[in-house]
Each structure stands twice: as C-alpha cells, then as structure tokens.
N, C-alpha and C. Protein backbone atom coordinates (compact mmCIF):
# COMPACT_ATOMS: atom_id res chain seq x y z
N UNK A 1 132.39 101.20 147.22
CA UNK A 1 132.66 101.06 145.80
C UNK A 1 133.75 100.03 145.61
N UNK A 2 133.31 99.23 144.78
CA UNK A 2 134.65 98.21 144.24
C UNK A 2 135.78 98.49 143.45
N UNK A 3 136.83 98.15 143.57
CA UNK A 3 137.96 98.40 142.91
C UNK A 3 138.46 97.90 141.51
N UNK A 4 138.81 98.18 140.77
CA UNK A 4 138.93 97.85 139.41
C UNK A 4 139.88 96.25 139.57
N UNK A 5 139.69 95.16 138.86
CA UNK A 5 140.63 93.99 139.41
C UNK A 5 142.22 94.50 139.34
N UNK A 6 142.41 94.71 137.93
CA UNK A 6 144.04 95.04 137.96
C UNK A 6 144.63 96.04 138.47
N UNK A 7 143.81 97.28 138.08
CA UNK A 7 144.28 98.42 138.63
C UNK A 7 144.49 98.69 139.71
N UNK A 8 143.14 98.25 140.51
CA UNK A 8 142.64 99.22 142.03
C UNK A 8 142.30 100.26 142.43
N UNK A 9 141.67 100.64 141.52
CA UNK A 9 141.41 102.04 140.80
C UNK A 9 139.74 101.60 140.85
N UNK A 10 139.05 102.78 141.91
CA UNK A 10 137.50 103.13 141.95
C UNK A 10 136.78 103.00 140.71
N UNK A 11 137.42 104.51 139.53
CA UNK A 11 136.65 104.25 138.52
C UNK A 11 137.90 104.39 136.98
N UNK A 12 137.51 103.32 136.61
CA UNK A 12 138.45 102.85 135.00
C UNK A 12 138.02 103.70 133.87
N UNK A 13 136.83 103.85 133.94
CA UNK A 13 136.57 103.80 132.31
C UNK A 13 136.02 105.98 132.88
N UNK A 14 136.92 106.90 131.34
CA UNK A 14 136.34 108.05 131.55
C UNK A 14 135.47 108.46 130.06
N UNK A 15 134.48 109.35 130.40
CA UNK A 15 134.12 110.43 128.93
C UNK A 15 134.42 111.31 129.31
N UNK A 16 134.55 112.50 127.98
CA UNK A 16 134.73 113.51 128.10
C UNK A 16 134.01 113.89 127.15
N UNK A 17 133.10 115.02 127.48
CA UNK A 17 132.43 115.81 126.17
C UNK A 17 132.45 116.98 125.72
N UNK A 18 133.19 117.36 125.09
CA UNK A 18 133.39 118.76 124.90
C UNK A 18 131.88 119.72 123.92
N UNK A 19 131.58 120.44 124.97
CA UNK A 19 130.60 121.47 124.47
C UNK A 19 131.16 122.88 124.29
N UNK A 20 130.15 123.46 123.58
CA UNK A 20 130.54 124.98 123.16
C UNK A 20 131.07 125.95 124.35
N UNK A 21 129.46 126.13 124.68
CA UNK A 21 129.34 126.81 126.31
C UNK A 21 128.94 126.37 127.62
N UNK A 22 129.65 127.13 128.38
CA UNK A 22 129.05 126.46 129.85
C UNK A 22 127.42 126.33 129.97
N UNK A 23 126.65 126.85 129.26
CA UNK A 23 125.57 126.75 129.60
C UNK A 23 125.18 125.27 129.01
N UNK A 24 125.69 124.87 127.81
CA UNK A 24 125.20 123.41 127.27
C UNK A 24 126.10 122.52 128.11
N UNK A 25 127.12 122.88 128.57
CA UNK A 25 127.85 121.59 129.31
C UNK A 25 126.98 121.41 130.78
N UNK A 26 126.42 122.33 131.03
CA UNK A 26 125.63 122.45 132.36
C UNK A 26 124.59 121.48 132.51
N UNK A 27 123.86 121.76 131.19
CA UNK A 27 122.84 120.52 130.43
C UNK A 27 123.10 119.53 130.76
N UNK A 28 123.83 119.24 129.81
CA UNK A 28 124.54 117.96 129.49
C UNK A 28 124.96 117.12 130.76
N UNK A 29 125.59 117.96 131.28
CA UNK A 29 126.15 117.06 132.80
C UNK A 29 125.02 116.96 133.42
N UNK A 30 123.80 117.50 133.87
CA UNK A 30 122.34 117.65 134.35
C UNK A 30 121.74 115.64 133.62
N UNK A 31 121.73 115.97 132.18
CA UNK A 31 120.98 114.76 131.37
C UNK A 31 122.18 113.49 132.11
N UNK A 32 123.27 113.46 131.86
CA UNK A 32 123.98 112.54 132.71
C UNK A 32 123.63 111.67 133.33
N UNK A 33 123.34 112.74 134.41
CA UNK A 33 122.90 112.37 136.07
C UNK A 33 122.03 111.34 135.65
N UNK A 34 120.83 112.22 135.56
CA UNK A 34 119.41 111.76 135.42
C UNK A 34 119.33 110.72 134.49
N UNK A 35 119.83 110.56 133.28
CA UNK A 35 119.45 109.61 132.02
C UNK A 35 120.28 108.46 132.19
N UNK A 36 121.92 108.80 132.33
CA UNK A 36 122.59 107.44 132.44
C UNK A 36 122.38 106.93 133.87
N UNK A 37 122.06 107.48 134.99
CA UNK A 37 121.59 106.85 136.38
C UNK A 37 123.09 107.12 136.89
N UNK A 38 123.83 108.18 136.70
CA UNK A 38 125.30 108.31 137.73
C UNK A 38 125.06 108.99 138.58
N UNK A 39 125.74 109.00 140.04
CA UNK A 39 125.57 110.08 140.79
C UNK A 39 126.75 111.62 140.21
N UNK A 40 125.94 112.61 141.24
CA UNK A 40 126.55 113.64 140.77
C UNK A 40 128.04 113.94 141.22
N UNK A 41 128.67 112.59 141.68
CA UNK A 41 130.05 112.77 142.15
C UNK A 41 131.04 112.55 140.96
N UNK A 42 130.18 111.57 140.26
CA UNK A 42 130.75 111.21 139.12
C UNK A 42 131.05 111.98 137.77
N UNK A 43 130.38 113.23 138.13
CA UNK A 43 130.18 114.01 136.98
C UNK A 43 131.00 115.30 137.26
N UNK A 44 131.96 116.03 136.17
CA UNK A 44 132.36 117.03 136.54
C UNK A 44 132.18 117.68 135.39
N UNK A 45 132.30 119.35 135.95
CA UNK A 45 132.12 120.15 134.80
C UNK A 45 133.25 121.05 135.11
N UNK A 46 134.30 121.49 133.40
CA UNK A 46 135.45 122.16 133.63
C UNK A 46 135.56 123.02 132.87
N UNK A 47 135.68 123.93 133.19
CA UNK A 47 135.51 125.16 132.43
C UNK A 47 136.77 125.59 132.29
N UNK A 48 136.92 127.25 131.25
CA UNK A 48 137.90 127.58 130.52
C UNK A 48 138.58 128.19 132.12
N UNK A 49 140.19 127.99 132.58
CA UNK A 49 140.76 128.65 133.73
C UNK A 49 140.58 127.95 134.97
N UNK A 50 140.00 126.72 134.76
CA UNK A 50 139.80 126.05 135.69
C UNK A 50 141.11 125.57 136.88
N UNK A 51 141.10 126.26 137.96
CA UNK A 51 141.99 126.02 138.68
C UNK A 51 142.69 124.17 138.96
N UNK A 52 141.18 123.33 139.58
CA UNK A 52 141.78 122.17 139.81
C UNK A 52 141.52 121.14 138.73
N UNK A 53 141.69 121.30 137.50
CA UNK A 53 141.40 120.69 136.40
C UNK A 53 141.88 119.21 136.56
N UNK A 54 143.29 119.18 136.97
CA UNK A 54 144.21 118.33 136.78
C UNK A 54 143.07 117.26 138.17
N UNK A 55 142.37 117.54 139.00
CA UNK A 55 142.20 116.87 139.98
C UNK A 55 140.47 116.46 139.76
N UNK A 56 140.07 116.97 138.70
CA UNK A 56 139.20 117.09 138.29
C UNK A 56 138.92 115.61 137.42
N UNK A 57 139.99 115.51 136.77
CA UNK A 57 140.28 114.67 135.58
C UNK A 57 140.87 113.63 136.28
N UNK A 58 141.35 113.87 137.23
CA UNK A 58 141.86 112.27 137.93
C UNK A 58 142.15 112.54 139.47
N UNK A 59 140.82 112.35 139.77
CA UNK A 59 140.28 112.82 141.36
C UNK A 59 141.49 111.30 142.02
N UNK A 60 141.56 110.49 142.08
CA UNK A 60 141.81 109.62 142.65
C UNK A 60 143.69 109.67 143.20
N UNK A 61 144.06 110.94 143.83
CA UNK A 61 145.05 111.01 144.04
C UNK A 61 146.26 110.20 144.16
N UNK A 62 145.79 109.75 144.90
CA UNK A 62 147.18 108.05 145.42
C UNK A 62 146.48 107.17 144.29
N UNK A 63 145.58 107.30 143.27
CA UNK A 63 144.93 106.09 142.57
C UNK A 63 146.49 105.42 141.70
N UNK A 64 147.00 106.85 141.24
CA UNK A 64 148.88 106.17 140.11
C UNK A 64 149.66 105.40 141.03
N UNK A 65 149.15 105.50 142.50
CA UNK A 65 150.60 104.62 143.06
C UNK A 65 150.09 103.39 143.66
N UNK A 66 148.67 103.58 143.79
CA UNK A 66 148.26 102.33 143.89
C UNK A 66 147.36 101.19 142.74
N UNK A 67 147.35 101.90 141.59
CA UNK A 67 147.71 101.48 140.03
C UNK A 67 148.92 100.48 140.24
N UNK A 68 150.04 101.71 140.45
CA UNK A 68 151.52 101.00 140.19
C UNK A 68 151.58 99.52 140.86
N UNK A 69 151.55 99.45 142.38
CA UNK A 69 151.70 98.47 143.58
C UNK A 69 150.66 97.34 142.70
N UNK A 70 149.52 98.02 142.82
CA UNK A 70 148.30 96.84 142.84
C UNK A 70 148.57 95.86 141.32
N UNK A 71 148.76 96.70 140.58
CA UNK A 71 149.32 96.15 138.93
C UNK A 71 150.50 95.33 138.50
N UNK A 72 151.51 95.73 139.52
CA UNK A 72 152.52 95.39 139.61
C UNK A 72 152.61 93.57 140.12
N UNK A 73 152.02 93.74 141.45
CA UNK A 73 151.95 92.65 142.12
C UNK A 73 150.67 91.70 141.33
N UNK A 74 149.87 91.97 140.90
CA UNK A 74 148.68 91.28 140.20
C UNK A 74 149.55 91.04 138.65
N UNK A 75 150.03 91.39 138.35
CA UNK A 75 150.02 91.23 136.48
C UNK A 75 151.45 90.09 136.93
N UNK A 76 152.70 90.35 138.03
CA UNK A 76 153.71 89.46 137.78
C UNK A 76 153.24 88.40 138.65
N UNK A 77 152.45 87.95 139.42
CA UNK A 77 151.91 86.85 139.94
C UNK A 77 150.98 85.95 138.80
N UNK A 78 150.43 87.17 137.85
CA UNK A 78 149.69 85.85 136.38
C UNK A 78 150.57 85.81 135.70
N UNK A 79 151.69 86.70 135.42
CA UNK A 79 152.69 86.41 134.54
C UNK A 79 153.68 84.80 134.95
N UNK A 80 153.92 84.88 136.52
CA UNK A 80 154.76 83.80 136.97
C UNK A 80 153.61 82.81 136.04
N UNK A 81 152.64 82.44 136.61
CA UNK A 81 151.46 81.49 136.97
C UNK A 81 151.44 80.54 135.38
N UNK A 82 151.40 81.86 134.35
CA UNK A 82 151.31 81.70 132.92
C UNK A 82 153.11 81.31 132.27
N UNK A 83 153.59 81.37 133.63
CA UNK A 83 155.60 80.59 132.98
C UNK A 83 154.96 79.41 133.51
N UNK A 84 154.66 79.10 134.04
CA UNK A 84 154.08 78.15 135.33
C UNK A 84 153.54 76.81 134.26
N UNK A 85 152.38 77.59 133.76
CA UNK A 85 152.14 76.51 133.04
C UNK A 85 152.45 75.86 131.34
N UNK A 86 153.65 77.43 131.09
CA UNK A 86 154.26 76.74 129.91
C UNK A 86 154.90 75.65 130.06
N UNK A 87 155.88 75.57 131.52
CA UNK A 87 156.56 74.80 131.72
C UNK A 87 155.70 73.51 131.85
N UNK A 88 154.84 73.25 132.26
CA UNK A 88 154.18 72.23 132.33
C UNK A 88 153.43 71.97 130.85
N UNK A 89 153.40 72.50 130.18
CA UNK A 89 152.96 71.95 128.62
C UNK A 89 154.07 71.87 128.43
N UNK A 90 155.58 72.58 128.22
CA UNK A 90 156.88 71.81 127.59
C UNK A 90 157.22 70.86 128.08
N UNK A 91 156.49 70.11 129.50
CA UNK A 91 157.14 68.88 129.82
C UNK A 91 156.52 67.99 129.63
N UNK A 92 155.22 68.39 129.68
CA UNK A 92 154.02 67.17 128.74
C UNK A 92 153.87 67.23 127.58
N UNK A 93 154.90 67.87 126.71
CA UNK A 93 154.91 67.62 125.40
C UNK A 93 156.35 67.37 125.13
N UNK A 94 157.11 66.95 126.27
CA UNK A 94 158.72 66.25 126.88
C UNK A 94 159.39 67.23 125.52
N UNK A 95 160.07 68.01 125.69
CA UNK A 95 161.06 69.24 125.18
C UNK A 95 162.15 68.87 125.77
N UNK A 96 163.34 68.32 124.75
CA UNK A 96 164.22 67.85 125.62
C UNK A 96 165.26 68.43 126.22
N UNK A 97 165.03 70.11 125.98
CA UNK A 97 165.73 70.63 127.35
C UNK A 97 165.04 71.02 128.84
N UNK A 98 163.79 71.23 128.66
CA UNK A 98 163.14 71.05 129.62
C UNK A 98 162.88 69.53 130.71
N UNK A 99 162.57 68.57 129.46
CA UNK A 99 162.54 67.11 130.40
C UNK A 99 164.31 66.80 130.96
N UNK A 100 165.30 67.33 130.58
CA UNK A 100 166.77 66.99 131.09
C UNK A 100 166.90 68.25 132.13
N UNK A 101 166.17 69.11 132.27
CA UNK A 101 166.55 70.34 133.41
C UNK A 101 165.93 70.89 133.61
N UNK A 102 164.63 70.21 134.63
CA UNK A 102 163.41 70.86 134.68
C UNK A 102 163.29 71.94 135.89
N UNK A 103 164.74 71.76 136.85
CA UNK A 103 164.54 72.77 137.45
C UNK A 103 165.09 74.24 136.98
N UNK A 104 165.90 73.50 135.98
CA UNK A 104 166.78 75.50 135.55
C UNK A 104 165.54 75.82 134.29
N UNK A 105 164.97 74.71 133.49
CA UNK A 105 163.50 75.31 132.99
C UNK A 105 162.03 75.85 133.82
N UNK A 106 162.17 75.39 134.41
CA UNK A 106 160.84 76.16 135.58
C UNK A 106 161.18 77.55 135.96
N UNK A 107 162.42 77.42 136.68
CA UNK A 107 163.18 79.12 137.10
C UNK A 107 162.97 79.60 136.20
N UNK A 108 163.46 79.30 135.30
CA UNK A 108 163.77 80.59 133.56
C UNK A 108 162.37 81.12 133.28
N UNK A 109 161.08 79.80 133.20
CA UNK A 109 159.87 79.81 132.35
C UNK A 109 159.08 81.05 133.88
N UNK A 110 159.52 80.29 134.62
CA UNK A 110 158.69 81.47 135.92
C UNK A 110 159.37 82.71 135.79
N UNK A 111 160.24 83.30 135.41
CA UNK A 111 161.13 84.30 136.46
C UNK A 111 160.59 85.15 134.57
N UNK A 112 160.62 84.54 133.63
CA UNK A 112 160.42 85.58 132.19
C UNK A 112 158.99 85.54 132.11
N UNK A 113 157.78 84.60 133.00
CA UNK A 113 156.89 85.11 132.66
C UNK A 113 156.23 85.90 133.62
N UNK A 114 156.94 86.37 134.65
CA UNK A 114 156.81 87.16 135.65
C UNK A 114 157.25 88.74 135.20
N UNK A 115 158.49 88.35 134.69
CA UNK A 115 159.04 89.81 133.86
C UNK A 115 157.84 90.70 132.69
N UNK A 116 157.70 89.21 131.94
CA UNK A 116 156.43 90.28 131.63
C UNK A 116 155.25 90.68 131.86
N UNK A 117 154.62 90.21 132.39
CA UNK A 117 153.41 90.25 133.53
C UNK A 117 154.46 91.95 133.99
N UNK A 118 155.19 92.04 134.08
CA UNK A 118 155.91 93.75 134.95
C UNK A 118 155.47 94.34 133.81
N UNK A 119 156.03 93.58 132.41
CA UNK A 119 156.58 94.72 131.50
C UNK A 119 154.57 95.20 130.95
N UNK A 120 153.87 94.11 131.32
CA UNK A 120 152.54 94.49 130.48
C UNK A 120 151.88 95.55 131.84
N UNK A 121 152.37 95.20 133.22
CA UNK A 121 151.91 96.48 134.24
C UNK A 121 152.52 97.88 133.78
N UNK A 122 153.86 97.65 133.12
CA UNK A 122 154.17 99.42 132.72
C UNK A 122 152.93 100.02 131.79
N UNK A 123 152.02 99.11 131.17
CA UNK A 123 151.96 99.57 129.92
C UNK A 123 150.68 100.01 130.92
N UNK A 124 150.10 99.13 131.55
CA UNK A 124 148.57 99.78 132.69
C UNK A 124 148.56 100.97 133.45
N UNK A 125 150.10 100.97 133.90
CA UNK A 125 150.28 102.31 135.06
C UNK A 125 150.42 103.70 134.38
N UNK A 126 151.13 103.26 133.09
CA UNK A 126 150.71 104.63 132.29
C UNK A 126 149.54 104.83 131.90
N UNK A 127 148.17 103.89 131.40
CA UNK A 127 147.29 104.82 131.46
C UNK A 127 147.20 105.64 130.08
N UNK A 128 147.56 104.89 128.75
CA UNK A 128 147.98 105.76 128.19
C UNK A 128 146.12 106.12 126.78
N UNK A 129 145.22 105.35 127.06
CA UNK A 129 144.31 105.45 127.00
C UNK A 129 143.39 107.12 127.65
N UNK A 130 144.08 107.26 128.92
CA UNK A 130 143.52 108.22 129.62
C UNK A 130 144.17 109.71 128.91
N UNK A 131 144.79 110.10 128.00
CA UNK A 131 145.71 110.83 127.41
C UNK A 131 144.66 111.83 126.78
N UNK A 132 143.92 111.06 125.54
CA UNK A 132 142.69 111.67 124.84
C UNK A 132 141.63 112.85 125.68
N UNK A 133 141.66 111.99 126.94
CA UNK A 133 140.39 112.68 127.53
C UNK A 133 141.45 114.17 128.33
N UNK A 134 142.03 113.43 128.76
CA UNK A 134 142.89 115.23 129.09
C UNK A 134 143.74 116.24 128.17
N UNK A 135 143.84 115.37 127.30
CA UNK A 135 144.30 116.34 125.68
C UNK A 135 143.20 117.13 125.92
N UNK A 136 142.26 116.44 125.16
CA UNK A 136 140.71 117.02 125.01
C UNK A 136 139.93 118.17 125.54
N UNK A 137 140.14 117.86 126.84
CA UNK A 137 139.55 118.71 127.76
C UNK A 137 140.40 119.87 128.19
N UNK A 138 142.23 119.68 127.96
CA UNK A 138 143.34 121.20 128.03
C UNK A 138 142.67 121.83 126.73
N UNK A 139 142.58 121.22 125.66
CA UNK A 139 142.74 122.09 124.22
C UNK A 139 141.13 122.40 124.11
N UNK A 140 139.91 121.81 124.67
CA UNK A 140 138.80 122.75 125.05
C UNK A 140 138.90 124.05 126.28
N UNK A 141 139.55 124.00 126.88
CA UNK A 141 140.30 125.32 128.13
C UNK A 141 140.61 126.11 127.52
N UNK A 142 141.55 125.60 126.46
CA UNK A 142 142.50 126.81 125.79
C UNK A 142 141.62 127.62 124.65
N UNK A 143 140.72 126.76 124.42
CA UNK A 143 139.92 126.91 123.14
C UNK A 143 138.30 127.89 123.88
N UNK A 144 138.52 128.02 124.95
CA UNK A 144 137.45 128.36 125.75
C UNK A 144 136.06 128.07 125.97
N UNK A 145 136.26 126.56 125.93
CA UNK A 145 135.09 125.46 125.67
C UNK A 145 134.82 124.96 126.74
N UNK A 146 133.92 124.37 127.16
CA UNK A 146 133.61 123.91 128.33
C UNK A 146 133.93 122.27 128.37
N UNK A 147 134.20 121.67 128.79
CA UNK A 147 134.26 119.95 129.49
C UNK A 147 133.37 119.19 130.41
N UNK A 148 132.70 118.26 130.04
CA UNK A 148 132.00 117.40 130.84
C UNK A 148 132.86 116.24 130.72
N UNK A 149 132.90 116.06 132.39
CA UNK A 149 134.08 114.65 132.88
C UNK A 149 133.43 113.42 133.12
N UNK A 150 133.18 112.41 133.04
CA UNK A 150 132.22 111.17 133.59
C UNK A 150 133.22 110.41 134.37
N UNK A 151 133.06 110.01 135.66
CA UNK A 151 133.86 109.02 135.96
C UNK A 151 133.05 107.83 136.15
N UNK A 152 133.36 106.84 135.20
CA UNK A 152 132.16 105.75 135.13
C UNK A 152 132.87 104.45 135.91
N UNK A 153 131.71 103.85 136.91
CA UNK A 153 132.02 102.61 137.60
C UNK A 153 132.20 101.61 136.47
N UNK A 154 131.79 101.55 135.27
CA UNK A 154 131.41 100.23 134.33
C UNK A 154 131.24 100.98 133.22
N UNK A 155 131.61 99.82 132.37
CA UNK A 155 131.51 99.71 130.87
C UNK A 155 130.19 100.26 130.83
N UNK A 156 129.23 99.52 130.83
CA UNK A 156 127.53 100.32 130.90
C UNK A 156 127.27 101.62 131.28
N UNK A 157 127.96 102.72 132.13
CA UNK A 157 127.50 103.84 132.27
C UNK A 157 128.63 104.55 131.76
N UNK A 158 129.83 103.80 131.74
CA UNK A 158 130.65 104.45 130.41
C UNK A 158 129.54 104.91 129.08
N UNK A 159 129.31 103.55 128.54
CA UNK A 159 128.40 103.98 127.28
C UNK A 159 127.34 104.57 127.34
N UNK A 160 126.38 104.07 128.44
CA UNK A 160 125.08 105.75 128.74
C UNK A 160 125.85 107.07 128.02
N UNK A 161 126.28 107.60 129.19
CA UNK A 161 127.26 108.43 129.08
C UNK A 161 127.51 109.32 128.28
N UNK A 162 128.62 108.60 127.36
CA UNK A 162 128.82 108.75 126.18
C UNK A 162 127.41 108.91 125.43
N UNK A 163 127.18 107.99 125.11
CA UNK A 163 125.53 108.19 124.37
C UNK A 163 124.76 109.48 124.57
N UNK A 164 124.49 110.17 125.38
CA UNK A 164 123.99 110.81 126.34
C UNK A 164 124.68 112.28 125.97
N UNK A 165 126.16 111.76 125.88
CA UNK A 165 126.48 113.54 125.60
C UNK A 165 126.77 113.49 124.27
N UNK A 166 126.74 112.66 123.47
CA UNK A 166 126.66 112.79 122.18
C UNK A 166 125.03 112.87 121.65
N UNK A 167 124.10 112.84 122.43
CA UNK A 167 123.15 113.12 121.75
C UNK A 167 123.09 114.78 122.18
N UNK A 168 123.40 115.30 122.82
CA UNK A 168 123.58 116.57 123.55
C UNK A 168 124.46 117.43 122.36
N UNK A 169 125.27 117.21 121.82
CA UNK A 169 125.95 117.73 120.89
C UNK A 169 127.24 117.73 120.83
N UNK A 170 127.78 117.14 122.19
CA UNK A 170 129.92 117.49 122.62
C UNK A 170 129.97 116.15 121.89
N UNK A 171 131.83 116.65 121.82
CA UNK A 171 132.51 115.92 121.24
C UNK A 171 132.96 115.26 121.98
N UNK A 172 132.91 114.04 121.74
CA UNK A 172 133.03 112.84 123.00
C UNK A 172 134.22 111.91 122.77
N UNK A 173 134.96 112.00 123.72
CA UNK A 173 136.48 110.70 123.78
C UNK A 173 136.06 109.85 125.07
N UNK A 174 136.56 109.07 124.96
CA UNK A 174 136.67 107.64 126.48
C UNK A 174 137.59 106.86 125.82
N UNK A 175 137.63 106.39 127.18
CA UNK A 175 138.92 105.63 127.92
C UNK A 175 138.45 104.83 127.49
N UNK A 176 139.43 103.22 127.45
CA UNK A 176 139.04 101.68 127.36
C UNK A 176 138.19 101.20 128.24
C-alpha cells in the first residue's frame, strides 16, 4: 500500500456512518465491501461499549508520529524551496534590499519560508478534519448506535463509500 505524500499515512481520507442498529450497520458495512470494491480490512464496525474503539478509528498506531516526522520534514523542505524562490522573484524584480543583501535576504526568505511550511505541518499533524468522524462515532456509543468506519485508500472509495452508506440510511461524516 502507498503512503499518503505529506502525511505518510496508509489511509487519509475516513467515513463514518452512523446507523440505528447493529443489524443495519452490519448491512451496510457488507454493501461497502461489495459495492464500493474495499477490502474488508478497511471496513469497521463499532458498536455501543466497544472496547478498542479508539484503535478502531485510527488503526495506524505510530501513523501520529510518523504524520509528525514525515510532515514535518516534507512541508519545511517546500516551505524553504517556496522562500527559495521568492527570493529569486525579489531579485528579478531587483528590491533594493534584497539586490544590496542578497545573502542576509536569502537566509531570512529561506529560514521564514521553512518556518511556515512547520507552522502549516502543525495544522496536518493535528488532523483536525478527523475530529467529526470520532465525535460522531463516541456520541453514536453513547447514544447506543452503531458505527460504520471506512478507511479509504482514495478520494474515489472515500466517495463510493459515503454514497453507499448514505443510500443505506446512516448519517455520514468524512474526512478531507
């Protein structure tokens, strides 16, 4: 399986469908399989008391720390890249503090667009997209509802998916 580019993360994109009873989430995760073409690894079903919920919902254990590393090092290497080439449009469009000090402008233009390239990896490693689907699926637990989990390789069986358990009847959230 391939790794997500920024992240490094197996699978990016989640649904969640909240059904009544275990017997329709049973369905539902069944039509999944079969209709959107996922395997059945990809599919989980979580019921009310569910012991490993939390692992359920984000099987990919070491996936947050190698999120962190992989995001980290990928987002401030395009961040440098993108100081990189401001500096080179402020000097081909001669900025005359840049054309008089092009080496303390290169440092500055590299080293702040590296910073944020970090500051836009905080915003990836949280994940904060992924929030909905585990709201969702605690307050169906508590609510004594059942959960269907998708862990989708791609945008495309993201939307099967989805499609799929919304024609089924759950109430459906996903990830970006």
């Amino acid at each position: 399986m391939s790794r997500a580019a920024v992240t490094g993360e197996v699978s990016n994109g989640k649904v969640a469908g909240v059904s009544m009873s275990r017997s329709a989430a049973r369905d539902a995760a069944s039509a999944v399989i079969t209709e959107a073409g996922l395997q059945r690894a990809q599919v989980k079903l979580i019921a009310p008391g569910e012991v490993d919920a939390d692992i359920m919902l984000e099987p990919e254990g070491e996936g947050i720390w190698r999120t962190i590393v992989v995001a980290h090092v990928r987002l401030g290497i395009v961040g440098a890249i993108v100081g990189l080439l401001a500096f080179g449009l402020l000097l081909w469009i001669r900025v005359p503090f840049v054309a008089a000090s092009p080496w303390v402008s290169v440092s500055v233009l590299v080293a702040f667009g590296a910073l944020a390239g970090l500051l836009l990896d905080g915003l990836v490693s949280l994940r904060p997209d992924h929030d909905r689907d585990i709201e969702a699926t605690r307050d169906a637990m508590d609510a004594g509802r059942t959960t269907v989990v998708v862990h989708a390789l791609s945008s495309e069986q993201r939307a099967r998916a989805a499609a799929e358990l919304k024609r089924r009847g759950a109430e459906v959230t996903q990830t970006l």
